[in-house]
C-alpha atoms as a PDB file:
ATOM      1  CA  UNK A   1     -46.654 -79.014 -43.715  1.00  0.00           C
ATOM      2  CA  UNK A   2     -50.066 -80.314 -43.296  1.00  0.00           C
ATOM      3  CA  UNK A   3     -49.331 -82.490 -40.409  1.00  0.00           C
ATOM      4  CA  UNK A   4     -47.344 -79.394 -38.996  1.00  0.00           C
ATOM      5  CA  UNK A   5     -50.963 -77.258 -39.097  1.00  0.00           C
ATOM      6  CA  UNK A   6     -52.828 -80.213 -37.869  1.00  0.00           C
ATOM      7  CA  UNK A   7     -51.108 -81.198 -34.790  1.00  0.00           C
ATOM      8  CA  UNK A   8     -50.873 -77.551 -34.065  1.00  0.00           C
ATOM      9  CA  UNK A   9     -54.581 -77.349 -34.161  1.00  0.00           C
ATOM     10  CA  UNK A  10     -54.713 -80.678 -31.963  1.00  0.00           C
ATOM     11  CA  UNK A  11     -52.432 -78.361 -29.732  1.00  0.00           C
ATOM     12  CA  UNK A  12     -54.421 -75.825 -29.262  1.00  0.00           C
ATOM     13  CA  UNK A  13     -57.670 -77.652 -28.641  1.00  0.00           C
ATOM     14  CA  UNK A  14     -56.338 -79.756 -25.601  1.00  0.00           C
ATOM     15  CA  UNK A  15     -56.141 -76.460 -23.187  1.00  0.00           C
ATOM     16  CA  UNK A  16     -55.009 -77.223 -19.792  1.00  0.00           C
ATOM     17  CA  UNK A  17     -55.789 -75.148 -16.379  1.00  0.00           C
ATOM     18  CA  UNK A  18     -53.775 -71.632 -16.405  1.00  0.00           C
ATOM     19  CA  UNK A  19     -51.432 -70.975 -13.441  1.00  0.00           C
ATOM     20  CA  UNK A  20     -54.461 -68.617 -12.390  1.00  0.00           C
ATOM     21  CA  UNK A  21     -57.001 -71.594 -11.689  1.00  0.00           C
ATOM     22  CA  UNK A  22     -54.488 -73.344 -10.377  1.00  0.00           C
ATOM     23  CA  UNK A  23     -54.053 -71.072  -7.573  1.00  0.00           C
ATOM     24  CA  UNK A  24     -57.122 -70.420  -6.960  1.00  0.00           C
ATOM     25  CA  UNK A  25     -58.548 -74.002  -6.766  1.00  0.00           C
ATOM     26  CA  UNK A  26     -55.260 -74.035  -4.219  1.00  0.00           C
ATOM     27  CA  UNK A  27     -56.777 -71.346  -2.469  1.00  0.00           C
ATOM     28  CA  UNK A  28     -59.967 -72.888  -2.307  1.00  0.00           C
ATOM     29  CA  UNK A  29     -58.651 -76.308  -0.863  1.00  0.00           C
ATOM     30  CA  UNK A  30     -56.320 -73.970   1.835  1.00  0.00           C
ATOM     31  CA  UNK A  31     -59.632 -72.683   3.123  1.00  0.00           C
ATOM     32  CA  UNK A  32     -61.404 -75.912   3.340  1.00  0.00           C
ATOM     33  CA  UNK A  33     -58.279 -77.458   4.708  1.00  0.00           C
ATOM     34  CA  UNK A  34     -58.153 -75.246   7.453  1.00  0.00           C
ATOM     35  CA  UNK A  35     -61.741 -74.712   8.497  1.00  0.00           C
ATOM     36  CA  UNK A  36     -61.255 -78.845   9.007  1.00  0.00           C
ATOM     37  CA  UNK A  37     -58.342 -78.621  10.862  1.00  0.00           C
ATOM     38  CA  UNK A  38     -60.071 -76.164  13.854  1.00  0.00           C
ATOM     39  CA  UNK A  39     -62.789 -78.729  13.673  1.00  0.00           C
ATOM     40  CA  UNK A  40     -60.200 -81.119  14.912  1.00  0.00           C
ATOM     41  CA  UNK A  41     -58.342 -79.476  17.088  1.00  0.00           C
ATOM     42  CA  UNK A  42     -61.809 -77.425  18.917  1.00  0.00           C
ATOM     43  CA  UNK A  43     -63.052 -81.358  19.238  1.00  0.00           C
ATOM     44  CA  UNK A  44     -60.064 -82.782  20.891  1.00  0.00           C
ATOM     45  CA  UNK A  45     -59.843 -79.526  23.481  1.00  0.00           C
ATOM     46  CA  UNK A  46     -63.691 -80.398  24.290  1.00  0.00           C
ATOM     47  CA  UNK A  47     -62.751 -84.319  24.775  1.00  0.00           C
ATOM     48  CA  UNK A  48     -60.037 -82.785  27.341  1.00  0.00           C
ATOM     49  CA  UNK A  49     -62.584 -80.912  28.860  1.00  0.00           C
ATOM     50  CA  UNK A  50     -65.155 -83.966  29.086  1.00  0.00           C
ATOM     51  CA  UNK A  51     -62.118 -86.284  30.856  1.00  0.00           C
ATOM     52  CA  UNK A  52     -61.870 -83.196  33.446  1.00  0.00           C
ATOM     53  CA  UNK A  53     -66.196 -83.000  34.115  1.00  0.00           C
ATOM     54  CA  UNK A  54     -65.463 -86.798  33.899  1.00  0.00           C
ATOM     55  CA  UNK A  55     -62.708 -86.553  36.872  1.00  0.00           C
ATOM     56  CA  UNK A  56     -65.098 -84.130  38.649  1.00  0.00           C
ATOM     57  CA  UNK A  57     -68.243 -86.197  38.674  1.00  0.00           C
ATOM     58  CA  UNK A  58     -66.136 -89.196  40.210  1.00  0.00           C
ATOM     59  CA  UNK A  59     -65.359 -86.996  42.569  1.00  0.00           C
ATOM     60  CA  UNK A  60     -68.651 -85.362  43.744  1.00  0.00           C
ATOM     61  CA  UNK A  61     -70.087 -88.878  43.540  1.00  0.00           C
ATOM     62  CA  UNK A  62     -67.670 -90.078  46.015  1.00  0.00           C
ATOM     63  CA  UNK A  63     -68.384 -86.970  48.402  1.00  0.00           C
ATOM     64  CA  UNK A  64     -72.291 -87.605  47.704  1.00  0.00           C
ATOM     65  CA  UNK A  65     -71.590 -91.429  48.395  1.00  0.00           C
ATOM     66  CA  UNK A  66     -70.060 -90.518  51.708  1.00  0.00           C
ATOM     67  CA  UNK A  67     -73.023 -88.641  53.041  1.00  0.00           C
ATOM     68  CA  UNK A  68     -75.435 -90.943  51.895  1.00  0.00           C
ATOM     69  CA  UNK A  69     -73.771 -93.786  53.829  1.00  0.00           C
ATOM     70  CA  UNK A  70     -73.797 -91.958  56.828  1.00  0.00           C
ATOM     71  CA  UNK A  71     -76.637 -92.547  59.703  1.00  0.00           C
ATOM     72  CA  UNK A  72     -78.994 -89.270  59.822  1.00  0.00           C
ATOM     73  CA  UNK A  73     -80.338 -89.378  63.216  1.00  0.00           C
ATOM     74  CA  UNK A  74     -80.245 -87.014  66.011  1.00  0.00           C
ATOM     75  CA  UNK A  75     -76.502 -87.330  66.775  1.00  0.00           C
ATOM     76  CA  UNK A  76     -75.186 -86.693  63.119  1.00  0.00           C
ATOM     77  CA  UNK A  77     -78.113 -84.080  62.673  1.00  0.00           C
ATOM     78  CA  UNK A  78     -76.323 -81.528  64.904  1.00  0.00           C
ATOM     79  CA  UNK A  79     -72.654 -82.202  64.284  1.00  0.00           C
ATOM     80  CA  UNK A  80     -71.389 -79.725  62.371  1.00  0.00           C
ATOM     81  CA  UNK A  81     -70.348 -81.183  58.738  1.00  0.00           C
ATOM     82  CA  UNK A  82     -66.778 -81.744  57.941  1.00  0.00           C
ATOM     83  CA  UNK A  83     -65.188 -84.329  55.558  1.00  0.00           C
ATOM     84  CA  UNK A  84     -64.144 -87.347  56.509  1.00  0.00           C
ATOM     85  CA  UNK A  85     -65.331 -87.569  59.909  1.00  0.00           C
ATOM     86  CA  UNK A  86     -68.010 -84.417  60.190  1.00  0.00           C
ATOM     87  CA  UNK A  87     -71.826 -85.006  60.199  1.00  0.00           C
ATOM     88  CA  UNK A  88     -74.867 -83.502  58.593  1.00  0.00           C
ATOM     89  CA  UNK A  89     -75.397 -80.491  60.382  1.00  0.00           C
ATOM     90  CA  UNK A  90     -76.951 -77.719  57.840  1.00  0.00           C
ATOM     91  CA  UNK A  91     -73.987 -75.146  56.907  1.00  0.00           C
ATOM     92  CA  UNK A  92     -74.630 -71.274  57.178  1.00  0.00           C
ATOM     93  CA  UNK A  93     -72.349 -70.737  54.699  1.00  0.00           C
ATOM     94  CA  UNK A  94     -70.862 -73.320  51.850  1.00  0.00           C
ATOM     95  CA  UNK A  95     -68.066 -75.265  52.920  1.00  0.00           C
ATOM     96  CA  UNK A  96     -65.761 -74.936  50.312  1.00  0.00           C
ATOM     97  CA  UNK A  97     -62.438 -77.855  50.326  1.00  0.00           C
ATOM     98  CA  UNK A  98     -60.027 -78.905  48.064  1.00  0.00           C
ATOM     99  CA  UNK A  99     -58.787 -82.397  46.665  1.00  0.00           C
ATOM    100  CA  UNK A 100     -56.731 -83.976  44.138  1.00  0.00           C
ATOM    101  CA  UNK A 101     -57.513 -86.556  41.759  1.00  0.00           C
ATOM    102  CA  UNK A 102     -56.260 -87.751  38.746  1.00  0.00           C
ATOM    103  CA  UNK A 103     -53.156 -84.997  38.862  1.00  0.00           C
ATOM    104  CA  UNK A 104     -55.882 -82.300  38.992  1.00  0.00           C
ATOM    105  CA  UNK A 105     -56.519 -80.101  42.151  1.00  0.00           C
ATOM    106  CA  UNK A 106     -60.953 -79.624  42.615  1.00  0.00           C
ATOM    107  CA  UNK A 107     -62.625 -77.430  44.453  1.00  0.00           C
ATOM    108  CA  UNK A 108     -65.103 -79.006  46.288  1.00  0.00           C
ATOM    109  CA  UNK A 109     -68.191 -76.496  47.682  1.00  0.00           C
ATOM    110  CA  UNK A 110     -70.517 -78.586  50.027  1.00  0.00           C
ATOM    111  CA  UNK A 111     -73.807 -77.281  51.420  1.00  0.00           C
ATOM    112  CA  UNK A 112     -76.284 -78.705  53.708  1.00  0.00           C
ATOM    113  CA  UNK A 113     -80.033 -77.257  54.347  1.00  0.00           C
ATOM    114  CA  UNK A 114     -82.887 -78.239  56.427  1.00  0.00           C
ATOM    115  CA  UNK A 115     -85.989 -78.438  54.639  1.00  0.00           C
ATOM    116  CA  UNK A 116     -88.819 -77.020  57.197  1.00  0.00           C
ATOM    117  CA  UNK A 117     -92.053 -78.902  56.414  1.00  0.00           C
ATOM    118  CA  UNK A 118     -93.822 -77.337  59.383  1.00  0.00           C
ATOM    119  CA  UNK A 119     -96.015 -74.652  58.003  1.00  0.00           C
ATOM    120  CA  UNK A 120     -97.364 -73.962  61.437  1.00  0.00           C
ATOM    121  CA  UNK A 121     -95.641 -71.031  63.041  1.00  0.00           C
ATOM    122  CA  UNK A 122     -96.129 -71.569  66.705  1.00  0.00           C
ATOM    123  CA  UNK A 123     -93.602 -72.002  69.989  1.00  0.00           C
ATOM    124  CA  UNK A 124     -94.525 -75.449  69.791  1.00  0.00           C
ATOM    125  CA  UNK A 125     -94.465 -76.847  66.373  1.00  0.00           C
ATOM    126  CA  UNK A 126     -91.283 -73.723  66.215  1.00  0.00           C
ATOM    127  CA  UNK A 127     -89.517 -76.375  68.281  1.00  0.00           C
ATOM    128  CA  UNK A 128     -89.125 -79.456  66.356  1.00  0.00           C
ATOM    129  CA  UNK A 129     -86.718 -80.064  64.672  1.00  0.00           C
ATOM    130  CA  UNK A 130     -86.574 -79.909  60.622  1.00  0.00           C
ATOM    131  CA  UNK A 131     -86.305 -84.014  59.429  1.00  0.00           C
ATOM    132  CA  UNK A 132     -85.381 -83.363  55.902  1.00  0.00           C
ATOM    133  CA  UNK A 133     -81.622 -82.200  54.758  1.00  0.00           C
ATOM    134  CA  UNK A 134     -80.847 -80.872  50.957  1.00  0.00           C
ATOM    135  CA  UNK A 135     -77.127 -81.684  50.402  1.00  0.00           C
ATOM    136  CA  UNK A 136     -75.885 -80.141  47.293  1.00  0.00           C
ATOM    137  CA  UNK A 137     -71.996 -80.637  46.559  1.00  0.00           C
ATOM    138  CA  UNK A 138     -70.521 -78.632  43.459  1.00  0.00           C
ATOM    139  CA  UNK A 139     -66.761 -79.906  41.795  1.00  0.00           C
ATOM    140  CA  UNK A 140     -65.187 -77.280  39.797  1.00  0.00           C
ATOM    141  CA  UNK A 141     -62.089 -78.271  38.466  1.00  0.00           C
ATOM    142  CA  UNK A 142     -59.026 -75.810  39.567  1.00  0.00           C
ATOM    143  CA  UNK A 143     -55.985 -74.315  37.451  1.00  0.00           C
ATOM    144  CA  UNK A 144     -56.067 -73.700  33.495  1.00  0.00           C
ATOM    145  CA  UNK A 145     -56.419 -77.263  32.338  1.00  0.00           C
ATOM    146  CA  UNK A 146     -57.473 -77.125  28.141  1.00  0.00           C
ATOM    147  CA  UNK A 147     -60.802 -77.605  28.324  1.00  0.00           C
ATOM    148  CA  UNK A 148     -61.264 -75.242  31.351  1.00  0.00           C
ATOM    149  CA  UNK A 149     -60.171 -71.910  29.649  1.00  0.00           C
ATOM    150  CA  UNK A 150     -63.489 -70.810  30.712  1.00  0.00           C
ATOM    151  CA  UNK A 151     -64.312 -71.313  34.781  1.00  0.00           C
ATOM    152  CA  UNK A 152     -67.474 -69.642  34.542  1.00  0.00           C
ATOM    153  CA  UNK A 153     -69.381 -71.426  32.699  1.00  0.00           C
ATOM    154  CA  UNK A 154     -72.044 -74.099  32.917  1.00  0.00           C
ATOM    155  CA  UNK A 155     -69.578 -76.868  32.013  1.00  0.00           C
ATOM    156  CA  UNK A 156     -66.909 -75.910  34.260  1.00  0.00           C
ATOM    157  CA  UNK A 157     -68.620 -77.918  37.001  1.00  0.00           C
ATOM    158  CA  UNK A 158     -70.550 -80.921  38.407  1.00  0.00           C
ATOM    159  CA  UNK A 159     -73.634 -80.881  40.746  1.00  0.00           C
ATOM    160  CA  UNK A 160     -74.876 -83.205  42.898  1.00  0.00           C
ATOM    161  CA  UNK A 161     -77.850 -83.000  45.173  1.00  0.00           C
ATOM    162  CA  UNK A 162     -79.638 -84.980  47.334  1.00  0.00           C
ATOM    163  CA  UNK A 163     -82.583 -84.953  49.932  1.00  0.00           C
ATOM    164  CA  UNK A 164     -82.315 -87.232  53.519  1.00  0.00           C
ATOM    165  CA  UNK A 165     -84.817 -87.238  56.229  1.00  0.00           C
ATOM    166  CA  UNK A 166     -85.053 -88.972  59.371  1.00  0.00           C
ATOM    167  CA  UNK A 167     -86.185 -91.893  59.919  1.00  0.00           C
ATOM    168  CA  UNK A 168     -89.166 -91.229  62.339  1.00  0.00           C
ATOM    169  CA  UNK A 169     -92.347 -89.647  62.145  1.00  0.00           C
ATOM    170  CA  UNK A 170     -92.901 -85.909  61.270  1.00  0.00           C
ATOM    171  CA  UNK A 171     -94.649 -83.230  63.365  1.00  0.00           C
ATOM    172  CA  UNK A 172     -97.907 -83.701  61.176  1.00  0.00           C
ATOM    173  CA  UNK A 173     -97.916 -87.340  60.808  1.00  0.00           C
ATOM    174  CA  UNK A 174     -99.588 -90.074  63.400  1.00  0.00           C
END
């Protein structure tokens, strides 16, 4: 009877979890778990995002390539712009094209400025010609690709700019 009452006693001193710690430490993990598993899935929307700014970039740097290889002088200076075969005459408004690449449609917004260096205000100086052009080319990305579900924001879109002048000798220069 004395090695009933003892291994009773052994029994009751080796206490395991109750079905209410159980669940809760279940509970606990569930939370954790899941909290992880956004992580994961928030990252690998962003990476889809990153291939499509990626995508955009080649794009605007191909544009930007373009009108860096062509000749500014006085003939492409005043014709009016126009991709592939336009020149680099300053827009009034954006020009705003589309193009695929990689599967994905872009919107392609391209804007040309002449930078007047002339301070003077007379007939005279009034008459020559600006020598420096600002092109600025934006890529937005088009449709509702994953990592675009906002097309508003900051990293919806690429932008390149550049400055070109002429190749001579400014109104203020000898």
């Amino acid at each position: 009877m004395s090695n009933v009452l003892a291994s009773e006693q052994r029994r009751s001193s080796e206490r395991g979890f109750t079905l209410i710690e159980t669940t809760i430490a279940l509970v606990i993990m569930m939370i954790v778990g899941l909290g992880a598993a956004s992580l994961f899935f928030f990252a690998a929307s962003n990476n889809l995002g990153a291939n499509d700014r990626e995508l955009a970039m080649a794009v605007a740097q191909k544009r930007m390539e373009w009108l860096r290889s062509m000749p500014l002088n006085n003939t492409t200076r005043t014709t009016a712009y126009s991709y592939p075969n336009g020149g680099l005459q300053a827009t009034a408004q954006p020009v705003v094209e589309t193009t695929n690449s990689g599967g994905r449609p872009y919107q392609i917004t391209t804007t040309i400025t002449d930078l007047d260096t002339d301070t003077e205000d007379t007939t005279t100086s009034n008459a020559i010609p600006p020598t420096i052009k600002i092109i600025t080319i934006q890529v937005m990305p088009l449709g509702a690709g994953p990592g675009y579900n906002r097309t508003t924001t900051v990293f919806s879109s690429v932008t390149l700019t550049t400055q070109r002048t002429l190749n001579r000798v400014g109104p203020h220069r000898s």
